[in-house]
C-alpha atoms as a PDB file:
ATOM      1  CA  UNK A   1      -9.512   4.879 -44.628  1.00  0.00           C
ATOM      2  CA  UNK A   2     -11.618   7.333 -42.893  1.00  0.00           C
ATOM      3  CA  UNK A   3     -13.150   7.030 -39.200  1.00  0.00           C
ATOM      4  CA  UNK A   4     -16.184   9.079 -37.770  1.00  0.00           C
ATOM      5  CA  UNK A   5     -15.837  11.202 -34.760  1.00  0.00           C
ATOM      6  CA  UNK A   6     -17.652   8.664 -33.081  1.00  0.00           C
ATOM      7  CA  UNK A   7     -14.722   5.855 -33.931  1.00  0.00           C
ATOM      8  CA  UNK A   8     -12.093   8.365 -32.856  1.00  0.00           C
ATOM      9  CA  UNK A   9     -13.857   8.784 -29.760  1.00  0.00           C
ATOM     10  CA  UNK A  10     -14.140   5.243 -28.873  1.00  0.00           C
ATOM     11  CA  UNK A  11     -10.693   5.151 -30.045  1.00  0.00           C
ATOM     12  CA  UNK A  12      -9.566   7.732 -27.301  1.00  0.00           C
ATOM     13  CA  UNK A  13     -11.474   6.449 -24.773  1.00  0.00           C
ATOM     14  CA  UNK A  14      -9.983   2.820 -25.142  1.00  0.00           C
ATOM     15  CA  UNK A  15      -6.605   4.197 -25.379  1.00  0.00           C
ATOM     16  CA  UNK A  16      -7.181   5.992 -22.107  1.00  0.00           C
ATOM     17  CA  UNK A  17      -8.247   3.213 -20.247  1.00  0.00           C
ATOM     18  CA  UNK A  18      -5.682   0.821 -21.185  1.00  0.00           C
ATOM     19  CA  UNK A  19      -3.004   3.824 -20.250  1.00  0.00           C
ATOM     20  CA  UNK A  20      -4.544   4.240 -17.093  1.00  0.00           C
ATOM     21  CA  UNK A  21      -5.226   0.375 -16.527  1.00  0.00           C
ATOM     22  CA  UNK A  22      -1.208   0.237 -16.957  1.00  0.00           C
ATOM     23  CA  UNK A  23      -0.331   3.073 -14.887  1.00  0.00           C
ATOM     24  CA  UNK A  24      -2.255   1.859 -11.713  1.00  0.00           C
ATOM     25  CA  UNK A  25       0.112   0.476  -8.945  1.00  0.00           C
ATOM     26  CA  UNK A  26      -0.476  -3.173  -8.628  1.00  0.00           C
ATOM     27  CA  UNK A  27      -1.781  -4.397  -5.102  1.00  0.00           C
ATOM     28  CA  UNK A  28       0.488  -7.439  -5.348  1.00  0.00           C
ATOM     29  CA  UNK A  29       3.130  -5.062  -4.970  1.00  0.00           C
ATOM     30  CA  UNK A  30       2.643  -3.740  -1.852  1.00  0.00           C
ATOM     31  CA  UNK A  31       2.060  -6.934  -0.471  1.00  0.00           C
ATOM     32  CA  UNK A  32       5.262  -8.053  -2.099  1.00  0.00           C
ATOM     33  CA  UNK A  33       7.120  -4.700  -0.373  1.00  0.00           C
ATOM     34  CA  UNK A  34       5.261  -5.218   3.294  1.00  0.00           C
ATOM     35  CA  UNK A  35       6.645  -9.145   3.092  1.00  0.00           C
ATOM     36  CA  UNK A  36      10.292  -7.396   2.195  1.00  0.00           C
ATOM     37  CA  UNK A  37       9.901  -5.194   5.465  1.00  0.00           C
ATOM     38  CA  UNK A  38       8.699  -7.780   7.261  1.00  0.00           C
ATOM     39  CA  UNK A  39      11.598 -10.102   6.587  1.00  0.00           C
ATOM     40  CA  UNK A  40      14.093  -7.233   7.315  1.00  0.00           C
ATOM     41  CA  UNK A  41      12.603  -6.880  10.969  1.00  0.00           C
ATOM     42  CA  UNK A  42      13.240 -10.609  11.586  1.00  0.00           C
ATOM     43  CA  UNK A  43      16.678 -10.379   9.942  1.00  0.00           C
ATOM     44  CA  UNK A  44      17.216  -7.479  12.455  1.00  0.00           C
ATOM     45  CA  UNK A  45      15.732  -9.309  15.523  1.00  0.00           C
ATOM     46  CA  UNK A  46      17.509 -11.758  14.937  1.00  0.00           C
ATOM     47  CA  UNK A  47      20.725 -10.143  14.293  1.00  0.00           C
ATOM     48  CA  UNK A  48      20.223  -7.956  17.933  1.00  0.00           C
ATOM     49  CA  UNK A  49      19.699 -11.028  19.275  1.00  0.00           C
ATOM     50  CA  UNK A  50      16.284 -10.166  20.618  1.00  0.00           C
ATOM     51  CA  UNK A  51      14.558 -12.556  23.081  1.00  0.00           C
ATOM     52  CA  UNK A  52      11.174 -12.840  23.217  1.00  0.00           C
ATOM     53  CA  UNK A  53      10.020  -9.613  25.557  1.00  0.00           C
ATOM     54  CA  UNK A  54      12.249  -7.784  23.490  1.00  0.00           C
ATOM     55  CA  UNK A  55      11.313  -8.726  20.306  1.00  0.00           C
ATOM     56  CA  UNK A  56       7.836  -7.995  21.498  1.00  0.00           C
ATOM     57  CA  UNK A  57       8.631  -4.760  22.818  1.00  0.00           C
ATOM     58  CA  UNK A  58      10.578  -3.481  19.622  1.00  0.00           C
ATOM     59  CA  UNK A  59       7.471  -4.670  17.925  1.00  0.00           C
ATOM     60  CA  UNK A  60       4.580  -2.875  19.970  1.00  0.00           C
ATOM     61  CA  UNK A  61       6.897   0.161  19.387  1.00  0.00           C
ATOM     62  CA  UNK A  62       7.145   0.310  15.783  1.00  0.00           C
ATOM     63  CA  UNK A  63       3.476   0.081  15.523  1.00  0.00           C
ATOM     64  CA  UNK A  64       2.738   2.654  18.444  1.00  0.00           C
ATOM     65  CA  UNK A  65       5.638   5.175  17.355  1.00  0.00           C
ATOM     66  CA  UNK A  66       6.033   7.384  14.681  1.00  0.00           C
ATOM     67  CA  UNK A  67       9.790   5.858  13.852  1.00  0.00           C
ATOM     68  CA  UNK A  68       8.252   3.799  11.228  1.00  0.00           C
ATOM     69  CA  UNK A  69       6.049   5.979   9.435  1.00  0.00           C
ATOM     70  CA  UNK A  70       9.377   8.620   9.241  1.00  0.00           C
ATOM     71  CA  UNK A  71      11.166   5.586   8.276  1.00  0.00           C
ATOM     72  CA  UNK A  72       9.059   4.767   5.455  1.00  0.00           C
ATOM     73  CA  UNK A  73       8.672   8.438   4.324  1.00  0.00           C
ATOM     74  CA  UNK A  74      12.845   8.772   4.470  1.00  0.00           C
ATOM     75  CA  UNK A  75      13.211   5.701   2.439  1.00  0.00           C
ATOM     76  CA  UNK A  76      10.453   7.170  -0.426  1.00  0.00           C
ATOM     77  CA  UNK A  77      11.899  10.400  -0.216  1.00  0.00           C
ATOM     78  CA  UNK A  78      15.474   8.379  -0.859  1.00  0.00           C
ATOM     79  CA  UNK A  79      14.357   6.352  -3.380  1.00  0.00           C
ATOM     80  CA  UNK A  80      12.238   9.219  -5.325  1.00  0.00           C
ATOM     81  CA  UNK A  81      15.751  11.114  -5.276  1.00  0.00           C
ATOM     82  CA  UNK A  82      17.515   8.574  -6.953  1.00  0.00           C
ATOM     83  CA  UNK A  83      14.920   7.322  -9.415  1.00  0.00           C
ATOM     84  CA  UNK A  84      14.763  11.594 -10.484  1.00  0.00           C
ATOM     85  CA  UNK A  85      18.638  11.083 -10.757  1.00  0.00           C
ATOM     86  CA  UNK A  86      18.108   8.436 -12.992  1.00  0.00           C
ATOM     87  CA  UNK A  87      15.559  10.243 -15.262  1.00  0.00           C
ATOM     88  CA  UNK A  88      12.648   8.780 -13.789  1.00  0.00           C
ATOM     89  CA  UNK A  89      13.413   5.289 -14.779  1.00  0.00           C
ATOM     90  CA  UNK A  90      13.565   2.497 -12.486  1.00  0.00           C
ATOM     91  CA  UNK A  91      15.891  -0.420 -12.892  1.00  0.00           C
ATOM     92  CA  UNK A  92      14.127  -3.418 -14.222  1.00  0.00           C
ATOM     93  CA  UNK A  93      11.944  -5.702 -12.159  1.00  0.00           C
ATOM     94  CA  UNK A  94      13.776  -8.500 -10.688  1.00  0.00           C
ATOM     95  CA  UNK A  95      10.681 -10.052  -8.625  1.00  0.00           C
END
């Protein structure tokens, strides 16, 4: 069977969408990862025993401080360490 150039182009083009379709990170999952941080800084509060003020305070700091931006970049750097150790393949999704 033979296919013009303009098939094989069409072809290509396709094929690159769909690869790049596929390769685009998914917006559900950083929703899915801020919930997961979100429910660690209850678990936390909770587990300091925070009262209100405090809880508050802790709160206004994270979002006024850098400690949770270098947080975030530690735990990428962490996680981009051990997904090279594993040859660049994560462990299957479990959500």
């Amino acid at each position: 069977m033979k296919i013009t150039k303009r098939q094989l182009r069409k072809i290509i083009k396709e094929e690159k969408a769909r690869l790049l379709r596929e390769q685009a990170p998914n917006p559900d999952d950083a929703m899915h990862a801020a919930n997961a941080v979100g429910g660690t800084l209850f678990d936390t509060l909770e587990e300091l025993g925070a009262d209100a003020q405090s809880a508050r305070e802790i709160h206004h700091l994270l979002k006024t401080t850098a400690w949770l931006d270098d947080a975030l970049d530690k735990t990428l750097d962490s996680y981009l360490k051990k997904l090279n150790m594993m040859g660049g393949n994560p462990k299957p999704r479990s959500v």
